[in-house]
Protein backbone atom coordinates (compact mmCIF):
# COMPACT_ATOMS: atom_id res chain seq x y z
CA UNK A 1 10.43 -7.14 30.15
CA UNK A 2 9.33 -7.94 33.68
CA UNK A 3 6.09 -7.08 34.52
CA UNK A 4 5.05 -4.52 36.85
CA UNK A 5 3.39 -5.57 40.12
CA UNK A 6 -0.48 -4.73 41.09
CA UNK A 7 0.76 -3.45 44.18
CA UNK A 8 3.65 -1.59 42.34
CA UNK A 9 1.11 0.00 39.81
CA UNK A 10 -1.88 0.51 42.95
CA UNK A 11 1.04 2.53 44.50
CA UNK A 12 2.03 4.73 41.65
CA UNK A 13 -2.04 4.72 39.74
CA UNK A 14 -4.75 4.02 42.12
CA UNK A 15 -3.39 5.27 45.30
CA UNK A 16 -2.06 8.81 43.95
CA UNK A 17 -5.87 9.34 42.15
CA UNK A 18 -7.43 8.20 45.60
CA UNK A 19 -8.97 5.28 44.16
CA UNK A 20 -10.44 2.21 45.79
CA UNK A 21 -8.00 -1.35 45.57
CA UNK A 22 -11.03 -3.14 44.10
CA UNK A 23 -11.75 -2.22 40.38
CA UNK A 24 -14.16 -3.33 37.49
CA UNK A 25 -13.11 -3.67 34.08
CA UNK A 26 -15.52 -4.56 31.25
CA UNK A 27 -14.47 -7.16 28.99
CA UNK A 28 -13.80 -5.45 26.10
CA UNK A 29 -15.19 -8.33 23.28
CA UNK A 30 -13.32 -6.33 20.07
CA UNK A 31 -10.13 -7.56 21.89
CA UNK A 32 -11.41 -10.37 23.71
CA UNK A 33 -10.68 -13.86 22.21
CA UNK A 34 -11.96 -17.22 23.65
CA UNK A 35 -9.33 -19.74 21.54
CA UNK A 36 -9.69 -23.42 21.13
CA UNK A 37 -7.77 -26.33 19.81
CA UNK A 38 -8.68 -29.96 19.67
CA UNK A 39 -7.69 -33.30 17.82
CA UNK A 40 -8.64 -33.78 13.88
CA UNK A 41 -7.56 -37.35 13.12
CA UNK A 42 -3.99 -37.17 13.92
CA UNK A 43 -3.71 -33.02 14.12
CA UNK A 44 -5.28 -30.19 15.36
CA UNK A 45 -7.66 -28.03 14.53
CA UNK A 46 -8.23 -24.29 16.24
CA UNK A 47 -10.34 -21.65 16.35
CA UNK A 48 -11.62 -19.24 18.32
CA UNK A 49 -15.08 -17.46 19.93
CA UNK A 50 -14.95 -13.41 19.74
CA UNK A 51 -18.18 -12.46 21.24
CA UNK A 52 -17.73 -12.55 25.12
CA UNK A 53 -19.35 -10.06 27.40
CA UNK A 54 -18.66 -9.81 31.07
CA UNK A 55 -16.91 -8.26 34.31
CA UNK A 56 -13.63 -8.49 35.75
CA UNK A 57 -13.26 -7.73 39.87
CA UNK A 58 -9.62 -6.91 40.11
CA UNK A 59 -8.48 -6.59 43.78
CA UNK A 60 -5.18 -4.90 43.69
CA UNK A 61 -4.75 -5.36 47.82
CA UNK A 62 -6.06 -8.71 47.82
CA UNK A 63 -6.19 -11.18 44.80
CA UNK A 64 -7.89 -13.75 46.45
CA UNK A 65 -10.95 -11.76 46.62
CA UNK A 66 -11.29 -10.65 42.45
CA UNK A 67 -13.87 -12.50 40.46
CA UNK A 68 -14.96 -12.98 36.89
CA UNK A 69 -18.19 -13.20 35.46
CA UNK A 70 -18.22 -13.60 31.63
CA UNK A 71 -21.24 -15.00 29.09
CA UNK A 72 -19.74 -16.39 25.12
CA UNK A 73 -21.93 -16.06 21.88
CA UNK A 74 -21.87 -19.56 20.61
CA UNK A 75 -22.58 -18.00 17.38
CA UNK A 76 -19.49 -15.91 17.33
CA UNK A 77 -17.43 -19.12 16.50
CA UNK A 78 -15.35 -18.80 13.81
CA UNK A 79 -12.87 -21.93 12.80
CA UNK A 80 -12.14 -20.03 9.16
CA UNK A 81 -13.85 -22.93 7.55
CA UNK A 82 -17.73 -21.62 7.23
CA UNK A 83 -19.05 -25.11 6.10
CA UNK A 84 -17.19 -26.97 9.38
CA UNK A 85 -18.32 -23.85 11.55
CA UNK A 86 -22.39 -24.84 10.60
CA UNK A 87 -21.90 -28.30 11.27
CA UNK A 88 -20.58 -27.47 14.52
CA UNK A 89 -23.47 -25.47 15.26
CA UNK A 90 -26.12 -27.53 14.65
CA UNK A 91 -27.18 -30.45 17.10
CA UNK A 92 -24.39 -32.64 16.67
CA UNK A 93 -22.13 -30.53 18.73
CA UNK A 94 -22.86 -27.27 19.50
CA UNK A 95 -26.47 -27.06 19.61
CA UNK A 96 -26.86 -23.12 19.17
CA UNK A 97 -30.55 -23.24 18.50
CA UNK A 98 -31.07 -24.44 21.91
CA UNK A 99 -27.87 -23.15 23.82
CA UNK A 100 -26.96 -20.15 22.21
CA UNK A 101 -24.41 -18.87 25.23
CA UNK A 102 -22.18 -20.40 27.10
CA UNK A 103 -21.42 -18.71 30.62
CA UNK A 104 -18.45 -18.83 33.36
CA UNK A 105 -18.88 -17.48 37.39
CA UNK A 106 -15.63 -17.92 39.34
CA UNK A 107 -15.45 -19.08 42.58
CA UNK A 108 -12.32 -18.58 43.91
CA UNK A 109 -8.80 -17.34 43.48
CA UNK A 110 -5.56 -18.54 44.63
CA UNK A 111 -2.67 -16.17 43.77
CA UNK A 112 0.71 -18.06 44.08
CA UNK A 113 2.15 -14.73 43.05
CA UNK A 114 1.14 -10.73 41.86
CA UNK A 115 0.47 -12.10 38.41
CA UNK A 116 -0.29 -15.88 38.33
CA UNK A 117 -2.82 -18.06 39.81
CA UNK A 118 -5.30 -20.40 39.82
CA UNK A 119 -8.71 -19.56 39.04
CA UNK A 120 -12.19 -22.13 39.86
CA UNK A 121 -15.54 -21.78 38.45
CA UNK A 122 -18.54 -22.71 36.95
CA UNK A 123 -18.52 -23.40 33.26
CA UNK A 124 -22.45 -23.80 31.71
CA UNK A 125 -21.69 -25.29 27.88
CA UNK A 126 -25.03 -27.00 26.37
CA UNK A 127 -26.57 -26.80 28.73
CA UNK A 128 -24.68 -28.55 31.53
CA UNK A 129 -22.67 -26.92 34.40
CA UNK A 130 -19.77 -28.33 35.42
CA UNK A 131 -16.40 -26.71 37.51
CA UNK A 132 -13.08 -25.98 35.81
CA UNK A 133 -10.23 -24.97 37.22
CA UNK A 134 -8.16 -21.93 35.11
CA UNK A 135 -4.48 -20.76 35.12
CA UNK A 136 -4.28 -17.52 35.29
CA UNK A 137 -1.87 -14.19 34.40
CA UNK A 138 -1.87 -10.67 34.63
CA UNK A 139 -0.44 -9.69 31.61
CA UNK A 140 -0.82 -5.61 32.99
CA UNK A 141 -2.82 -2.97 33.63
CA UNK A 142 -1.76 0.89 31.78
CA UNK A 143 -3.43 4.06 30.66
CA UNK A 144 -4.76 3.67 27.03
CA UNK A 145 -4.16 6.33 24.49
CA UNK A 146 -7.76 7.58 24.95
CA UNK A 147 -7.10 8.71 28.18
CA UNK A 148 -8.85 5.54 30.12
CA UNK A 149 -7.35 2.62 32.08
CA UNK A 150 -7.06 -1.41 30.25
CA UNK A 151 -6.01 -4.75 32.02
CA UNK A 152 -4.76 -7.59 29.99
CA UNK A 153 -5.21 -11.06 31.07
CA UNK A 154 -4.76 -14.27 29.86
CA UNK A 155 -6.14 -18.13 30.64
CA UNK A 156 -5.66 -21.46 29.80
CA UNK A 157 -7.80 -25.01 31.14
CA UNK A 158 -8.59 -27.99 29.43
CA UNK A 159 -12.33 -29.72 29.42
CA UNK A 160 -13.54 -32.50 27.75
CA UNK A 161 -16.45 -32.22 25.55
CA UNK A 162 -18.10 -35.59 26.39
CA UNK A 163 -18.71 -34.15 30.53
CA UNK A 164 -21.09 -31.46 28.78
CA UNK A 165 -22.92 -33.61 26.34
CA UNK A 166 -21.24 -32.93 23.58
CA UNK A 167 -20.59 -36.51 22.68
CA UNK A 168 -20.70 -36.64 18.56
CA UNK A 169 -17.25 -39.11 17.88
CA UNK A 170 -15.57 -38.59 21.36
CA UNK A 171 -15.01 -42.10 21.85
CA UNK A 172 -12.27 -43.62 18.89
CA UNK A 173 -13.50 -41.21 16.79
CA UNK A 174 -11.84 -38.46 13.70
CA UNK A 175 -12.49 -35.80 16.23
CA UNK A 176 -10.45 -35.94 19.86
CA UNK A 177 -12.71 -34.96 23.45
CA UNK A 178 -10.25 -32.72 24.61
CA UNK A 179 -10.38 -29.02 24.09
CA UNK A 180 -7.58 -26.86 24.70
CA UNK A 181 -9.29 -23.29 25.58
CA UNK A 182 -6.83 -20.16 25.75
CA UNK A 183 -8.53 -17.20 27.09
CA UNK A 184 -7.04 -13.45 25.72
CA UNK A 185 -9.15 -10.74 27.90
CA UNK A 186 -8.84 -7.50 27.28
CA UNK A 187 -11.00 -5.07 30.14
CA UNK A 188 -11.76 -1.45 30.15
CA UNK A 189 -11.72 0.13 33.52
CA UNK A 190 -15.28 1.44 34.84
CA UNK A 191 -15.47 4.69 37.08
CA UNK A 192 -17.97 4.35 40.00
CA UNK A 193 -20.85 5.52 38.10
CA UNK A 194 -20.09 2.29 35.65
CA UNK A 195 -19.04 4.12 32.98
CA UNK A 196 -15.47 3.61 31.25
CA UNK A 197 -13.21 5.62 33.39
CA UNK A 198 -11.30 8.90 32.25
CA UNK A 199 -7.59 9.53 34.31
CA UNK A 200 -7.11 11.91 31.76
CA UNK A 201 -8.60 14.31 28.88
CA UNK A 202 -7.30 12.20 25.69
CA UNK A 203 -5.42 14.72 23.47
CA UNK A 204 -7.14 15.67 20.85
CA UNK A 205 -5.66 15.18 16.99
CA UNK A 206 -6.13 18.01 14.83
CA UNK A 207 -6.04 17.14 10.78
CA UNK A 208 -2.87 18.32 9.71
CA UNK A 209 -2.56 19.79 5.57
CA UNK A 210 0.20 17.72 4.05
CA UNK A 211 1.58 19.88 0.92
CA UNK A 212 3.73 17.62 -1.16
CA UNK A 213 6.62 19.77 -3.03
CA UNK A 214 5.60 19.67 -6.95
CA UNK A 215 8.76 19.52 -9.42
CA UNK A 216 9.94 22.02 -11.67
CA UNK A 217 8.71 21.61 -15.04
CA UNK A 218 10.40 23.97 -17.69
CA UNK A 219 7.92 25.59 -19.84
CA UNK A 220 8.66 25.06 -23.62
CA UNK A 221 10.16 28.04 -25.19
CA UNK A 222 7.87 30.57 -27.67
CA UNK A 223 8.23 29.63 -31.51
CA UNK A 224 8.94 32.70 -33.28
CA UNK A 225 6.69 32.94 -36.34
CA UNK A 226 9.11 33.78 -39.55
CA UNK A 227 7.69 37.57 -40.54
CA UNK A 228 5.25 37.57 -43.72
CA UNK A 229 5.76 38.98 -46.75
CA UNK A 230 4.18 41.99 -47.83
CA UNK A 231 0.85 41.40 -49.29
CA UNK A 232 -0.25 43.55 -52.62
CA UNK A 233 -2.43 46.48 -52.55
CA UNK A 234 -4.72 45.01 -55.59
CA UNK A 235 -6.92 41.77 -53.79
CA UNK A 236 -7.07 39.07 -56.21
CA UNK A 237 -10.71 38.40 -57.08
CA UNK A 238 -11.70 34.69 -56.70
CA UNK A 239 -14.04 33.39 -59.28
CA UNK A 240 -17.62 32.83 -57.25
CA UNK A 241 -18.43 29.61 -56.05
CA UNK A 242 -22.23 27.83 -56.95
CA UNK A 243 -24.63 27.88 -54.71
CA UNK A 244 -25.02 24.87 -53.08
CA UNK A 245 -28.46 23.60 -52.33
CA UNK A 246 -29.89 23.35 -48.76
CA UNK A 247 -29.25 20.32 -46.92
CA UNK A 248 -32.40 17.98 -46.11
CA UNK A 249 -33.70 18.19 -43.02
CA UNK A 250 -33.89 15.20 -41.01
CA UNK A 251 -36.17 14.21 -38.42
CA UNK A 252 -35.20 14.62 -34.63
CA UNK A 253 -34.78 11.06 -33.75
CA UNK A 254 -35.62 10.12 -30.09
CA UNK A 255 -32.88 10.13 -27.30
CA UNK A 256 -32.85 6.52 -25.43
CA UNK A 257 -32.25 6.32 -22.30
CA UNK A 258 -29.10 4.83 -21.05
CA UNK A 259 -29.41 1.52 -19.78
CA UNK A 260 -29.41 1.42 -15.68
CA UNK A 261 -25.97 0.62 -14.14
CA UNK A 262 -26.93 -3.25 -11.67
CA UNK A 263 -26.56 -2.21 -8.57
CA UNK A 264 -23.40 -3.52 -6.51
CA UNK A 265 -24.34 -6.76 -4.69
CA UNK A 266 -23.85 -6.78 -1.43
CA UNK A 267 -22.00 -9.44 0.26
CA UNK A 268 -23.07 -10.88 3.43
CA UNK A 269 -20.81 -10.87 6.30
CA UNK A 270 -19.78 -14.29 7.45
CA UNK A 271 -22.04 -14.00 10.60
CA UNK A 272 -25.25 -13.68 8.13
CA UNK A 273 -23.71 -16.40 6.14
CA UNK A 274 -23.79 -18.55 8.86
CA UNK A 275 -27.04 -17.05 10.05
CA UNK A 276 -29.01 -17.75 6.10
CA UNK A 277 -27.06 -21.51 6.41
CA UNK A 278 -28.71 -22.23 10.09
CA UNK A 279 -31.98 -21.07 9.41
CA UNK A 280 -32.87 -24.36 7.48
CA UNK A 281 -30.93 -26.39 9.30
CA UNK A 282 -31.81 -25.65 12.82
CA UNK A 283 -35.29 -25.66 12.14
């Protein structure tokens, strides 16, 4: 499905609710994904950094004027391989302990149409600061079921490791120097007093009481007892019974106390795993 146009959606959104053509939308990092990919040997490996914090400028009149301004948790990597994500933390590559963020500033836009472009900027990884040029697109901007505004966008740029120091086997080595990065942003529109903005009251659920229909069970019929016959007037005297001595009384025993359930171990979460693994190694 095509996409709509910012100046399509400024005319129908923005424009009708008297809104300014510049808006903000914070990144939103629980649908934010900063992807990666890069050469194992003779195939690739990927995987991605979901921590990223930041501010999108979107222009709506003019393109050329939005920014970005976003900051990545190096610690937030996550290549679903813990023991390969600590060795890429530690000093060999990454260095977290000592460059625990990596940051991006834009410094300019050049639409070549209402949703793609080309994006430059300044990309700080370990510590060095070098530019990158991104390619851009707008994947949309729509009302959220919550009754707030979201922008999707999406970016893609190469870099090689080597121009920011990062220099373990980049020449002939298992592990290639260029990284594919593929940015997925997600951005939550902010009113003017920099709060997430409400176009409308979201409509509130109410828990509904879902009765499910219980099947017939047939109850089992009465058994009719056969009647007795008649007893005689005269009782029939049973012949008495010994007396049987007393029981021996034993002594109460003591109760013991029911051994103590262990208490459900908790696991960490792979962030704490990573956290326990660095804290010797980084030192």
């Amino acid at each position: 499905m095509k996409l709509h146009s910012l100046a399509l959606f400024a005319a129908l959104v923005y424009a009708a609710n008297g809104m300014a053509d510049t808006q903000t939308f914070s990144i939103d990092n629980s649908h934010s994904f900063a992807n990666w990919e890069i050469r194992h040997v003779v195939a690739h490996t990927s995987g991605t950094f979901h921590d990223i914090k930041g501010k999108v400028l979107l222009d709506t009149a003019n393109l050329a004027k939005s920014s970005v301004e976003a900051t990545i948790s190096v610690y937030s990597l996550n290549s679903s391989h813990l023991r390969r994500d600590v060795h890429l933390l530690t000093d060999e590559f990454l260095d977290a302990r000592d460059y625990p963020e990596m940051k991006f500033a834009s410094t300019g836009v050049s639409p070549v149409s209402a949703e793609r472009g080309l994006m430059t900027g300044q990309l700080t990884l370990h510590g060095v600061t070098k530019p990158v040029t991104l390619e851009y697109q707008i994947l949309g901007v729509a009302a959220d079921p919550w009754g707030g505004m979201r922008a999707g966008f999406k970016a893609t740029t190469r870099i090689n490791r080597a121009d920011f120091g990062i220099t373990k086997y980049a020449v002939n080595g298992p592990v290639g120097n260029e990284v594919e990065i593929n940015l997925l942003i997600e951005g939550i529109q902010l009113g003017a007093d920099g709060q997430p903005l409400v176009v409308k009251k979201a409509v509130e659920e109410k828990p509904k009481a879902i009765a499910y229909p219980m099947p017939a069970v047939a109850l089992p019929a009465p058994v009719v007892q056969p009647a007795s016959s008649a007893q005689p007037a005269t009782p029939v005297v049973q012949p008495a019974t010994a007396v049987q001595p007393a029981p021996a009384i034993q002594p109460a025993t003591t109760a013991q106390p029911a051994p103590a359930a262990p208490a459900a171990e908790k696991k960490d979460s792979v962030e704490d795993q990573l956290k326990k693994k660095l804290k010797g190694l980084l030192k």
